[in-house]
PDB file of N, CA and C in Angstrom:
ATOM      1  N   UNK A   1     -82.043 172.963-127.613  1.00  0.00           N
ATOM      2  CA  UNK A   1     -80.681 172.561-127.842  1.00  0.00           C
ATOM      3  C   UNK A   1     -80.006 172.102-126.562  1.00  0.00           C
ATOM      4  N   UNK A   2     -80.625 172.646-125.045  1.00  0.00           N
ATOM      5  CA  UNK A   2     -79.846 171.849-124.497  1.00  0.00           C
ATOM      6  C   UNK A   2     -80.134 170.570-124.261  1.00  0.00           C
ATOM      7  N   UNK A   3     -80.811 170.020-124.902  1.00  0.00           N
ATOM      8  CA  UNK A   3     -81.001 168.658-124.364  1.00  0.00           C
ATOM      9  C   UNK A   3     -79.929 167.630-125.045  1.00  0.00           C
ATOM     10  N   UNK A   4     -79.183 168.616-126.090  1.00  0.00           N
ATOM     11  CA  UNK A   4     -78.033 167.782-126.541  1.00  0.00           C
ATOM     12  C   UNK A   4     -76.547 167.291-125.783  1.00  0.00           C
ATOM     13  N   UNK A   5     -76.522 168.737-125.101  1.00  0.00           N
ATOM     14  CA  UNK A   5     -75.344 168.675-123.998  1.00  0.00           C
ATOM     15  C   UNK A   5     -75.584 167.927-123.112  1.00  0.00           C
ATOM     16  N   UNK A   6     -74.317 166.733-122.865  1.00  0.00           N
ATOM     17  CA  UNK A   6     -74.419 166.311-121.964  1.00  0.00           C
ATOM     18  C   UNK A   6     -73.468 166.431-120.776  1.00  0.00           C
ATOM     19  N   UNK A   7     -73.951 166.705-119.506  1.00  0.00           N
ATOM     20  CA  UNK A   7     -73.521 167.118-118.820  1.00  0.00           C
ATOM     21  C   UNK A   7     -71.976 165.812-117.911  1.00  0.00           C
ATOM     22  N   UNK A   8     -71.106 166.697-117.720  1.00  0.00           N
ATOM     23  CA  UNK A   8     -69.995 165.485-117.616  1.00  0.00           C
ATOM     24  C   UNK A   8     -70.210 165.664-116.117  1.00  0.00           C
ATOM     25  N   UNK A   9     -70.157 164.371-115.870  1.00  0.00           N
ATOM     26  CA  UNK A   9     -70.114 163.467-114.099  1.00  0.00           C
ATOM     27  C   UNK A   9     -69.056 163.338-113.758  1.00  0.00           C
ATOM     28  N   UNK A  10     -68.719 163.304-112.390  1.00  0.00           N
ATOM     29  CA  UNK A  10     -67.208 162.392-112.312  1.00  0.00           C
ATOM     30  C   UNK A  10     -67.035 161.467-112.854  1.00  0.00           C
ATOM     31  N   UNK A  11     -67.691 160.442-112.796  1.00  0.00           N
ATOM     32  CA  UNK A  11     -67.404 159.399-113.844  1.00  0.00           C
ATOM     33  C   UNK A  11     -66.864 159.529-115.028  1.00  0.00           C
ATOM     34  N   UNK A  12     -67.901 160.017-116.054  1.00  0.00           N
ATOM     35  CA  UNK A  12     -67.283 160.429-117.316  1.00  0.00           C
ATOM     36  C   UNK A  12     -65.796 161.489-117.263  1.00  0.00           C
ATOM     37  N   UNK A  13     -65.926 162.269-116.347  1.00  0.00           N
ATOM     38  CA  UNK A  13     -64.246 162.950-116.274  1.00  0.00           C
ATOM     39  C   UNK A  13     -62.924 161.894-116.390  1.00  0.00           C
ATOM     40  N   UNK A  14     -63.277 160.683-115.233  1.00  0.00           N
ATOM     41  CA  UNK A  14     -62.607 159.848-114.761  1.00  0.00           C
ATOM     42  C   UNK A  14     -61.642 159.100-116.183  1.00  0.00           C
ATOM     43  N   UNK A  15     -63.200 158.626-116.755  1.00  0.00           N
ATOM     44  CA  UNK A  15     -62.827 157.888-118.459  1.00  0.00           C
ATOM     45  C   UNK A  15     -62.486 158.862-119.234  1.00  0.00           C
ATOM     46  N   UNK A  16     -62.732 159.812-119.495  1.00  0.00           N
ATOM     47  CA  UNK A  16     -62.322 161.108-120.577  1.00  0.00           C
ATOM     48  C   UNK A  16     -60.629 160.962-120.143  1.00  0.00           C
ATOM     49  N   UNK A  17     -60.140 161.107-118.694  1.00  0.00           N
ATOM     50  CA  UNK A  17     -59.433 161.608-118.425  1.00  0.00           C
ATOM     51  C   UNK A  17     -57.999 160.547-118.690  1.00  0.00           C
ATOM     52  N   UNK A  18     -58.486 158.985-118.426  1.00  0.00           N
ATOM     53  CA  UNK A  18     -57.865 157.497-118.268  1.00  0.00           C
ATOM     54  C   UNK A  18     -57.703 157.651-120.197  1.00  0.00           C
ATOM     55  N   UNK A  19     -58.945 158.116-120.487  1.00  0.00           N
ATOM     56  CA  UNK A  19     -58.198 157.695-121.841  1.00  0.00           C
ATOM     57  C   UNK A  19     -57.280 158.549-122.564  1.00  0.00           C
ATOM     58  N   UNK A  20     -57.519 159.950-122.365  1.00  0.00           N
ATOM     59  CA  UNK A  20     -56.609 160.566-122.852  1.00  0.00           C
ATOM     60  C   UNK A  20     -55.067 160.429-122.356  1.00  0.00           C
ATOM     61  N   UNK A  21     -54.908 159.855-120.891  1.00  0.00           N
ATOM     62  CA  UNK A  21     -53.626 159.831-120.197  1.00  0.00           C
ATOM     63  C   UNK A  21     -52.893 158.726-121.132  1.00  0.00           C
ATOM     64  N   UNK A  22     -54.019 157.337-121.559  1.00  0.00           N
ATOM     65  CA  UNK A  22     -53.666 156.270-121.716  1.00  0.00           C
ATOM     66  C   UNK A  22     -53.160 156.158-123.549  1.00  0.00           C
ATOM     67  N   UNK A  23     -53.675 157.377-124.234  1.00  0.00           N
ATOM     68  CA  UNK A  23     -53.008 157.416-125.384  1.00  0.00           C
ATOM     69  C   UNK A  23     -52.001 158.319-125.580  1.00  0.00           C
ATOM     70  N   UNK A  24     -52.085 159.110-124.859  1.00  0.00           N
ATOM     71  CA  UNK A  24     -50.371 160.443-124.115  1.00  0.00           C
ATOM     72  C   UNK A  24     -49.627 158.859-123.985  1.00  0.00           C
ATOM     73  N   UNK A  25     -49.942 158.063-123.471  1.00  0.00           N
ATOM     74  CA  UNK A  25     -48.928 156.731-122.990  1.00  0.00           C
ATOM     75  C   UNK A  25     -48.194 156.095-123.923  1.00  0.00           C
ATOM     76  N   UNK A  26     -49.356 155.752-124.658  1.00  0.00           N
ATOM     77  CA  UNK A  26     -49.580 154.990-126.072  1.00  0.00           C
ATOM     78  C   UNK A  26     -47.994 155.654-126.736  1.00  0.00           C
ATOM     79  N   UNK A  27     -48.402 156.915-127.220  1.00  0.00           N
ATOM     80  CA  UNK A  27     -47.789 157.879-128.297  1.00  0.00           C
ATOM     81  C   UNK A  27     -46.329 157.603-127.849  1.00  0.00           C
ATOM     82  N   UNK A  28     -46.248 158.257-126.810  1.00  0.00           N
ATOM     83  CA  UNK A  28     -44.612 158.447-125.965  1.00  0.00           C
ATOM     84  C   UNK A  28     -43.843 157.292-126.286  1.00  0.00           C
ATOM     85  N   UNK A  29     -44.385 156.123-125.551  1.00  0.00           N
ATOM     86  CA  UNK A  29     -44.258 154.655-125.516  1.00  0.00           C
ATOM     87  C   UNK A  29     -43.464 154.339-127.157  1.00  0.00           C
ATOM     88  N   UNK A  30     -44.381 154.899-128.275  1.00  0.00           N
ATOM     89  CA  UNK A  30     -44.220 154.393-129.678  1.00  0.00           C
ATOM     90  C   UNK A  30     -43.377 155.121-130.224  1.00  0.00           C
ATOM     91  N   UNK A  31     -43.280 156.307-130.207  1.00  0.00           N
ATOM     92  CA  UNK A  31     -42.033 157.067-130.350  1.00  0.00           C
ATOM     93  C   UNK A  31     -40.779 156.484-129.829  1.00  0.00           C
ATOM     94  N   UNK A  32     -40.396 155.839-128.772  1.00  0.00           N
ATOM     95  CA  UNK A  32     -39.292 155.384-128.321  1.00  0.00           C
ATOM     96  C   UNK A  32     -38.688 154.009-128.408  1.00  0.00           C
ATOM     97  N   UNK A  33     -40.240 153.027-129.173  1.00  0.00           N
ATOM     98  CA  UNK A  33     -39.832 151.882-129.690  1.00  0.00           C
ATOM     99  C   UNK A  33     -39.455 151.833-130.946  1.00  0.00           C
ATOM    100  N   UNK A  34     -39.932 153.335-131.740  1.00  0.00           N
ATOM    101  CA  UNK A  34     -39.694 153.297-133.415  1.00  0.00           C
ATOM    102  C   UNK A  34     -38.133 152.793-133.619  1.00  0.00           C
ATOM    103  N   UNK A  35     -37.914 151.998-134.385  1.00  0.00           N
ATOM    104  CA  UNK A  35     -36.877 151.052-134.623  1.00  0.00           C
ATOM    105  C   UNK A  35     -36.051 152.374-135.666  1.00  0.00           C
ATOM    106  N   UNK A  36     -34.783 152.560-135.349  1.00  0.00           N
ATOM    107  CA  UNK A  36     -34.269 153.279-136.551  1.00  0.00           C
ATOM    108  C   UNK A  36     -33.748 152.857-137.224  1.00  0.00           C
ATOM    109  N   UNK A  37     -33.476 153.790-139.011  1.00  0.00           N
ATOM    110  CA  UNK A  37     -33.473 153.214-139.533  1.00  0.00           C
ATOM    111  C   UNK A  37     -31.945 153.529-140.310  1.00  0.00           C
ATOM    112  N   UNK A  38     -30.987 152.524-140.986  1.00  0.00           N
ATOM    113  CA  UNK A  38     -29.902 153.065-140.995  1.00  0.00           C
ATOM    114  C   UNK A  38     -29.564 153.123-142.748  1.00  0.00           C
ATOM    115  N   UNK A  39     -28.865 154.691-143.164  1.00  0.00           N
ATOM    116  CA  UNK A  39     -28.988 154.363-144.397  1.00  0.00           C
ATOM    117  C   UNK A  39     -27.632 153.449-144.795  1.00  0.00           C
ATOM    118  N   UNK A  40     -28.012 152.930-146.212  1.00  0.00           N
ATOM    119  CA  UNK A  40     -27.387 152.852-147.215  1.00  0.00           C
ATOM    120  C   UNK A  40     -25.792 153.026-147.275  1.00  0.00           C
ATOM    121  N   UNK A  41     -24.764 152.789-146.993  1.00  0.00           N
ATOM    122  CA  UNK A  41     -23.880 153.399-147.180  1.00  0.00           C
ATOM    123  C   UNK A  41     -22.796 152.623-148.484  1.00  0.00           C
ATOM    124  N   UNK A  42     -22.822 153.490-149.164  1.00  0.00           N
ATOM    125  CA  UNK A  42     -21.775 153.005-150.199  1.00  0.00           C
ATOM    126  C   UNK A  42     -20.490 153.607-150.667  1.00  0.00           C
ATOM    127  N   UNK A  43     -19.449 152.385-150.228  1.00  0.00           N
ATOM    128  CA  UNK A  43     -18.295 152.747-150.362  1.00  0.00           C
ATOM    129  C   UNK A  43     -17.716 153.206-151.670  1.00  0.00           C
ATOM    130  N   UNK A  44     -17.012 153.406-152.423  1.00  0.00           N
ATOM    131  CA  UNK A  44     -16.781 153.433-153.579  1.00  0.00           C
ATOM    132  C   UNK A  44     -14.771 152.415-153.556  1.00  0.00           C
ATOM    133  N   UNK A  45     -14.205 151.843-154.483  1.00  0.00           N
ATOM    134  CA  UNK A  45     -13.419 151.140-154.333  1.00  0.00           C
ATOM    135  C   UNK A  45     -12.127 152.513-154.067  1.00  0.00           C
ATOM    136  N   UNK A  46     -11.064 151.727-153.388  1.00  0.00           N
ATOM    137  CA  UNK A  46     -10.159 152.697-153.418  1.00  0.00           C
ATOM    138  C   UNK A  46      -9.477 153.105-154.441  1.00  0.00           C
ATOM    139  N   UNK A  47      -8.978 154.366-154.004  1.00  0.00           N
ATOM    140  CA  UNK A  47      -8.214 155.335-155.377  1.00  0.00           C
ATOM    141  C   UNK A  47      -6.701 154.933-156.358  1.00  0.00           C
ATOM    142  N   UNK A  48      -6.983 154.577-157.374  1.00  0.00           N
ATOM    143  CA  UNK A  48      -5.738 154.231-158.114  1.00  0.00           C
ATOM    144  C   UNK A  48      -4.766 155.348-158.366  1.00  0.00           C
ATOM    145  N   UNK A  49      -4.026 155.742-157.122  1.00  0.00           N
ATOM    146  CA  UNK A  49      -2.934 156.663-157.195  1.00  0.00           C
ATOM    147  C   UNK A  49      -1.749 156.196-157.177  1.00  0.00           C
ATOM    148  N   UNK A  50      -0.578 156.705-157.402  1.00  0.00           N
ATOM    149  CA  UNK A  50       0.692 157.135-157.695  1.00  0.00           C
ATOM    150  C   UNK A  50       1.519 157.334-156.421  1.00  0.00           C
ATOM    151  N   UNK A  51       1.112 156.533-155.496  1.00  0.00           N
ATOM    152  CA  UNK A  51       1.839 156.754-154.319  1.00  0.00           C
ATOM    153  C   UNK A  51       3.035 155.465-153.952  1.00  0.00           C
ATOM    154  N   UNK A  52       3.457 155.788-152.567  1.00  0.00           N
ATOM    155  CA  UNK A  52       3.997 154.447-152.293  1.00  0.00           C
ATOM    156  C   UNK A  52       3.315 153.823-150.946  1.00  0.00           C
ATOM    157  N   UNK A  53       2.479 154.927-150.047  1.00  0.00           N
ATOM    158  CA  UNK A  53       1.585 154.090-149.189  1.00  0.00           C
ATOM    159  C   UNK A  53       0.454 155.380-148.620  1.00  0.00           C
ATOM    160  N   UNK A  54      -0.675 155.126-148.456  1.00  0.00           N
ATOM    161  CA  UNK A  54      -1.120 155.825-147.606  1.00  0.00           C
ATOM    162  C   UNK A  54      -2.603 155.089-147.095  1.00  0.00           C
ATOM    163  N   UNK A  55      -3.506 156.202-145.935  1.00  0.00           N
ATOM    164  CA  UNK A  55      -4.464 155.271-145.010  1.00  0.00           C
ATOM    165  C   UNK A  55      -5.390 156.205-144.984  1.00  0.00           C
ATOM    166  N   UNK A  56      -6.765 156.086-145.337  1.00  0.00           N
ATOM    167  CA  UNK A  56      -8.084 156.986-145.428  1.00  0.00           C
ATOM    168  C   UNK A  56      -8.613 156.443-143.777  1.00  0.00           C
ATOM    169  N   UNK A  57      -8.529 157.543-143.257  1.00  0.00           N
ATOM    170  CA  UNK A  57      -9.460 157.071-141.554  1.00  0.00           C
ATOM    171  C   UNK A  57     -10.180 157.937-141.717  1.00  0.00           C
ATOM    172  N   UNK A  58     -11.778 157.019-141.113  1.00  0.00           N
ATOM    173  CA  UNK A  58     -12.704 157.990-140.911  1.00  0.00           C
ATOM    174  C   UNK A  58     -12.587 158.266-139.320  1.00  0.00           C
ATOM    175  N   UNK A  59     -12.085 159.535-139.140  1.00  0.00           N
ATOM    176  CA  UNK A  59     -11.905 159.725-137.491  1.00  0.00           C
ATOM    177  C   UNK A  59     -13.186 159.944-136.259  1.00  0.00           C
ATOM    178  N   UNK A  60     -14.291 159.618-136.991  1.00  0.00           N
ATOM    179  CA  UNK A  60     -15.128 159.614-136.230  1.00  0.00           C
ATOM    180  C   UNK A  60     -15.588 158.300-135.505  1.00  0.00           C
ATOM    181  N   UNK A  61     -15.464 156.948-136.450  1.00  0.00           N
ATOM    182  CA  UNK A  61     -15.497 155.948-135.809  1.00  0.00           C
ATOM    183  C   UNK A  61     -14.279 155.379-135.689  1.00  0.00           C
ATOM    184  N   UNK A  62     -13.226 155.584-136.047  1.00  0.00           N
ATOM    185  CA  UNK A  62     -11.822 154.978-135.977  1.00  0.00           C
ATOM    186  C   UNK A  62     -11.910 153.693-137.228  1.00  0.00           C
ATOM    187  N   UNK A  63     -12.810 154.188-138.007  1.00  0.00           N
ATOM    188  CA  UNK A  63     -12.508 152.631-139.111  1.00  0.00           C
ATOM    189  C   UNK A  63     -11.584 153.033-140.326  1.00  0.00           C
ATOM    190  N   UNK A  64     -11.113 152.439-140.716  1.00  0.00           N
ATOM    191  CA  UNK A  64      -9.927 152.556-142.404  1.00  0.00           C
ATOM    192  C   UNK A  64     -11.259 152.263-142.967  1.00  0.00           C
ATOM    193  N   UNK A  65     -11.048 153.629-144.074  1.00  0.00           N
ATOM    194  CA  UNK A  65     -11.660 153.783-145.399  1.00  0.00           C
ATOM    195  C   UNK A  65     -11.303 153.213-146.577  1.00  0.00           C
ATOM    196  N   UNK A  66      -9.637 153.192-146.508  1.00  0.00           N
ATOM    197  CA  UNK A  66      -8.892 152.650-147.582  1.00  0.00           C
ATOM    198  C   UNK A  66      -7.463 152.902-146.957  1.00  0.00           C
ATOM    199  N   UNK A  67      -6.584 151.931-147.728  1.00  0.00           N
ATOM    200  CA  UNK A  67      -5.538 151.618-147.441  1.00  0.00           C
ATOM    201  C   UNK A  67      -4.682 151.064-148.389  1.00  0.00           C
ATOM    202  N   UNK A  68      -3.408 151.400-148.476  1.00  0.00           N
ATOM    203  CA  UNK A  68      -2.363 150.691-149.266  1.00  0.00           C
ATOM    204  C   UNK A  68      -1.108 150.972-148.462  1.00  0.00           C
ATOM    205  N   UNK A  69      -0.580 149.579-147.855  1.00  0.00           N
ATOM    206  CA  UNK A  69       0.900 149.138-147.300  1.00  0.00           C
ATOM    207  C   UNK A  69       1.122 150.453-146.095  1.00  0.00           C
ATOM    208  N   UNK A  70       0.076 150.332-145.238  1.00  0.00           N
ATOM    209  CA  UNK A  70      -0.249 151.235-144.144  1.00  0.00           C
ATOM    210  C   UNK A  70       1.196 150.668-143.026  1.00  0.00           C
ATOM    211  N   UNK A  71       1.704 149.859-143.339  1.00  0.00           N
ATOM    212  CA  UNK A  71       2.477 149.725-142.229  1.00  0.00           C
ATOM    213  C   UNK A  71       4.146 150.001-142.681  1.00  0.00           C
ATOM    214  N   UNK A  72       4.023 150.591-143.674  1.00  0.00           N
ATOM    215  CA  UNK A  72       5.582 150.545-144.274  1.00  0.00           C
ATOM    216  C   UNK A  72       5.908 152.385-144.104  1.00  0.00           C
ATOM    217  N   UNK A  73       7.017 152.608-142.991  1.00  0.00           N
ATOM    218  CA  UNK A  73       7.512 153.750-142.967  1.00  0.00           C
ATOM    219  C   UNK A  73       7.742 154.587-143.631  1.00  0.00           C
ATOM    220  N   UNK A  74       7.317 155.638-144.076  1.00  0.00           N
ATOM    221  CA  UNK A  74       7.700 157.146-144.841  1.00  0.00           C
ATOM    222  C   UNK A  74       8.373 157.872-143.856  1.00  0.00           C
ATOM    223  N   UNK A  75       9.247 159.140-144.943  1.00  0.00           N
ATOM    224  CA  UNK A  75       9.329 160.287-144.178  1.00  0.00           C
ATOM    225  C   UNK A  75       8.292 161.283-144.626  1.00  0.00           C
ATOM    226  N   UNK A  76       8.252 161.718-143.318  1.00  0.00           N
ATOM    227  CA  UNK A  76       7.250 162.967-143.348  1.00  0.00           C
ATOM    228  C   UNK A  76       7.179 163.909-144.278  1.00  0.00           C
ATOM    229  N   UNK A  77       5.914 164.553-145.206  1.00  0.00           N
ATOM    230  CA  UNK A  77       6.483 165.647-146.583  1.00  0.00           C
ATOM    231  C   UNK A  77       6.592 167.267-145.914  1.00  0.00           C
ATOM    232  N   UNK A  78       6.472 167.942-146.703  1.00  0.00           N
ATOM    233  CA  UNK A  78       6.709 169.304-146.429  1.00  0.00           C
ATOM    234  C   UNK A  78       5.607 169.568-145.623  1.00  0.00           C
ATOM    235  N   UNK A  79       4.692 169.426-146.199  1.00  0.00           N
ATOM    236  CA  UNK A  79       3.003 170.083-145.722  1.00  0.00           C
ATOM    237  C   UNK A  79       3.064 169.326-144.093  1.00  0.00           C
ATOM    238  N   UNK A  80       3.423 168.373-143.729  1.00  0.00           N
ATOM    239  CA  UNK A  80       3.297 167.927-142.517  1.00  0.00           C
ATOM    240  C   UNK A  80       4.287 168.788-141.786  1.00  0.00           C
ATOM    241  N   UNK A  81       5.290 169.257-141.971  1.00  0.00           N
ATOM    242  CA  UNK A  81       6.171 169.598-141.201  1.00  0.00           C
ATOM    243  C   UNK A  81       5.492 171.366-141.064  1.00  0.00           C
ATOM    244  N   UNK A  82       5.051 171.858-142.323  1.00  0.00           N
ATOM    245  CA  UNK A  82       4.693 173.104-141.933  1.00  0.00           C
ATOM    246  C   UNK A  82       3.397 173.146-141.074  1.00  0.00           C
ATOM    247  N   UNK A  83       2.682 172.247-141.125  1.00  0.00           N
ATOM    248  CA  UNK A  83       1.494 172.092-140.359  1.00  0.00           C
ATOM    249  C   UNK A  83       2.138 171.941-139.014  1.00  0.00           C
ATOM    250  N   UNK A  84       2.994 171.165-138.337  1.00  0.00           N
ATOM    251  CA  UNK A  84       3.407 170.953-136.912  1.00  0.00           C
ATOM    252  C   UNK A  84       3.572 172.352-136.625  1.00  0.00           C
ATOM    253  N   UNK A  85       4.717 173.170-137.642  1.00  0.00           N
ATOM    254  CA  UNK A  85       5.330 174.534-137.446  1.00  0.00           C
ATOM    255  C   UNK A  85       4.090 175.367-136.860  1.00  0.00           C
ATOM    256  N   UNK A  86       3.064 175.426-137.567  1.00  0.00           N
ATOM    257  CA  UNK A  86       1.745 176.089-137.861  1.00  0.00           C
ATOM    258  C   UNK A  86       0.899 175.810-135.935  1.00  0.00           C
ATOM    259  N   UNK A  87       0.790 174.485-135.677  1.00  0.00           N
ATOM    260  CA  UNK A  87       0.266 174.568-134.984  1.00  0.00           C
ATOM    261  C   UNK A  87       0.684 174.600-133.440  1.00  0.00           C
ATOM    262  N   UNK A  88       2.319 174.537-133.342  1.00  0.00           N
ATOM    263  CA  UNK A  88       2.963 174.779-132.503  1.00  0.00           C
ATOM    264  C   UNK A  88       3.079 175.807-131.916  1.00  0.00           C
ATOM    265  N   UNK A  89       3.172 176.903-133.109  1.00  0.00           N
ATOM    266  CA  UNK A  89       3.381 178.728-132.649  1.00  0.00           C
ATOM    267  C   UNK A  89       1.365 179.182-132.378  1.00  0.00           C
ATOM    268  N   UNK A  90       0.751 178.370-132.617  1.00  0.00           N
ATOM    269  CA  UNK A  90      -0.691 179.075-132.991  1.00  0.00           C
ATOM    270  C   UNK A  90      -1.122 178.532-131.606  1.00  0.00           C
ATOM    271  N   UNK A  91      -0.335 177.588-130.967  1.00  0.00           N
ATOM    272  CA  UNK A  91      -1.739 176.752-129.764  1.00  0.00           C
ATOM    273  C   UNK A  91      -1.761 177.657-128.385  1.00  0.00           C
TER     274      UNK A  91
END
């Protein structure tokens, strides 16, 4: 049986060693070109409410979700004012 083993040379270390470095290369390399991929996103149309204006922001990218007459002044409702109250005494 030993005549099956073959005994490794420098040489053969050299190539064992070039190729394994060279597909460690390969891999890394391809992992960082994988193109990503982006899903799907579907809006749904905006909401048929009973209002007189309001503005859906998604605050993570700063884009309007939806909108109706975003530029026409309200006064502020209750819930806003207790929320200021709320976070004034809490900060």
């Amino acid at each position: 049986m030993l005549w099956c083993v073959e005994i490794m040379d420098e040489d053969n270390l050299k190539k064992t060693d070039y190729i394994i470095n060279m597909s460690a290369l390969f891999v890394v390399l391809f992992c960082f070109f994988i193109p990503k991929v982006n899903a799907i996103v579907i809006v749904p149309k905006a909401p048929n409410i009973d209002v007189d204006s309001y503005v859906l922001l998604d605050t993570e990218t700063g884009t309007i979700i939806a909108k109706l007459e975003e530029t026409k002044p309200v006064k502020p409702a209750s819930i806003t004012k207790l929320m200021t109250a709320y976070t004034a005494f809490h900060a």
